[in-house]
Protein backbone atom coordinates (compact mmCIF):
# COMPACT_ATOMS: atom_id res chain seq x y z
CA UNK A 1 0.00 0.00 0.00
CA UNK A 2 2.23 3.13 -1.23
CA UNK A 3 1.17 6.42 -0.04
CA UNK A 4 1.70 9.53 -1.53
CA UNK A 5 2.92 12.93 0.35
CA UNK A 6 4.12 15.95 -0.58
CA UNK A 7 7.73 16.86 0.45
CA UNK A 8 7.39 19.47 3.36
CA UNK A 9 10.88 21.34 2.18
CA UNK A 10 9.89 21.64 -1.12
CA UNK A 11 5.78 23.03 -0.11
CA UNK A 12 7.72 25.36 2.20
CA UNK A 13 9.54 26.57 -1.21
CA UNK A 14 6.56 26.85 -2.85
CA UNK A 15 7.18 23.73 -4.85
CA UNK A 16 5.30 20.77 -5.01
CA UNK A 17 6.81 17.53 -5.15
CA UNK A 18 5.58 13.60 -4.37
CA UNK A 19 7.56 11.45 -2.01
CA UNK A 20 6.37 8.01 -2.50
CA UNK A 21 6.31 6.12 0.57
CA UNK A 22 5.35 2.61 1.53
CA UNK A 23 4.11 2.49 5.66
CA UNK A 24 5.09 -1.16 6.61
CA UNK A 25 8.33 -0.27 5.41
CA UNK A 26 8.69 2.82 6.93
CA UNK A 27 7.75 1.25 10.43
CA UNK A 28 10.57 -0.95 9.67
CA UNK A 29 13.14 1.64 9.39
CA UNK A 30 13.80 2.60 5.51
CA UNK A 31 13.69 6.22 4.97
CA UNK A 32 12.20 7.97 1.73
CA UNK A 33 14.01 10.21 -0.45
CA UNK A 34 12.37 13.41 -2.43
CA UNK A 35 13.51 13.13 -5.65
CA UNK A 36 13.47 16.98 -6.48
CA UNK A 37 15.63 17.98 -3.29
CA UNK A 38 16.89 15.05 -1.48
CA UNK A 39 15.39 15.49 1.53
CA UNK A 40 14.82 11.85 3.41
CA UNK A 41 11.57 11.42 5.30
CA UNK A 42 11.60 8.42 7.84
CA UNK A 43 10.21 7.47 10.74
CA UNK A 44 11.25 8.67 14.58
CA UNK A 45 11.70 5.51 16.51
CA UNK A 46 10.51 6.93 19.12
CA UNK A 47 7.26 7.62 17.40
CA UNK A 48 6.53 4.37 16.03
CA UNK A 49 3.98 2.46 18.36
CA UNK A 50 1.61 5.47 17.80
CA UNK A 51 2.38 5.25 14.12
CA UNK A 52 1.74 1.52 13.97
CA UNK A 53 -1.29 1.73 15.93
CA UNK A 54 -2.37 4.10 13.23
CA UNK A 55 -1.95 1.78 10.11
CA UNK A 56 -3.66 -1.11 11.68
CA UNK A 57 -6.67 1.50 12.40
CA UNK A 58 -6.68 2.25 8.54
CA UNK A 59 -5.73 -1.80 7.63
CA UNK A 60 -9.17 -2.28 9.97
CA UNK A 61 -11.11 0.65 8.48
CA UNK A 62 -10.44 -0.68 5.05
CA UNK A 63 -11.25 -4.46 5.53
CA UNK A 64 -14.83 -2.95 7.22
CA UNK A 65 -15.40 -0.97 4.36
CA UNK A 66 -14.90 -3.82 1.94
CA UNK A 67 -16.84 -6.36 3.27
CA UNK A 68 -20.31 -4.06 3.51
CA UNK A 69 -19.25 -3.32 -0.38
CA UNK A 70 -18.94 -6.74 -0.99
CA UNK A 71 -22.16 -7.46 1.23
CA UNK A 72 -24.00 -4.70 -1.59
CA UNK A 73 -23.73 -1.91 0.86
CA UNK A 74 -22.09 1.19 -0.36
CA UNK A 75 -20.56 2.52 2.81
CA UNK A 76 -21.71 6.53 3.75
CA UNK A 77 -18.70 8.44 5.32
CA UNK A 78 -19.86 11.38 7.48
């Protein structure tokens, strides 16, 4: 599941450019690179339970939401 993100130094230049990340991997470790100014995003260590906690809340979110649209529910999102 890659995730896109914009590179905070290059919005803060007025620029806008993607850093593609992957979230497993970056709770494993691996940084991200911006390919316009180098920058490296990664993860704290420090900051990772409350970053994995987050994922599996999405990973859960997104298996509930399939299931009622394979069930022939379309799900409503307030």
């Amino acid at each position: 599941m890659s995730t896109i993100i914009d590179c905070p130094y290059c919005e803060s230049e007025g620029r806008k450019s993607p850093i593609v990340i992957e979230p497993n991997l970056l709770l494993q470790g691996k940084s991200f690179t911006c390919s316009c100014c180098k920058s490296e995003l990664s993860l704290k260590p420090q900051s990772a339970d409350v970053f994995e906690r987050g994922l599996t809340a999405y990973q859960n979110y997104q298996h509930v939401t399939a299931s009622l649209q394979d069930a022939g529910n379309t799900p409503s999102l307030a």
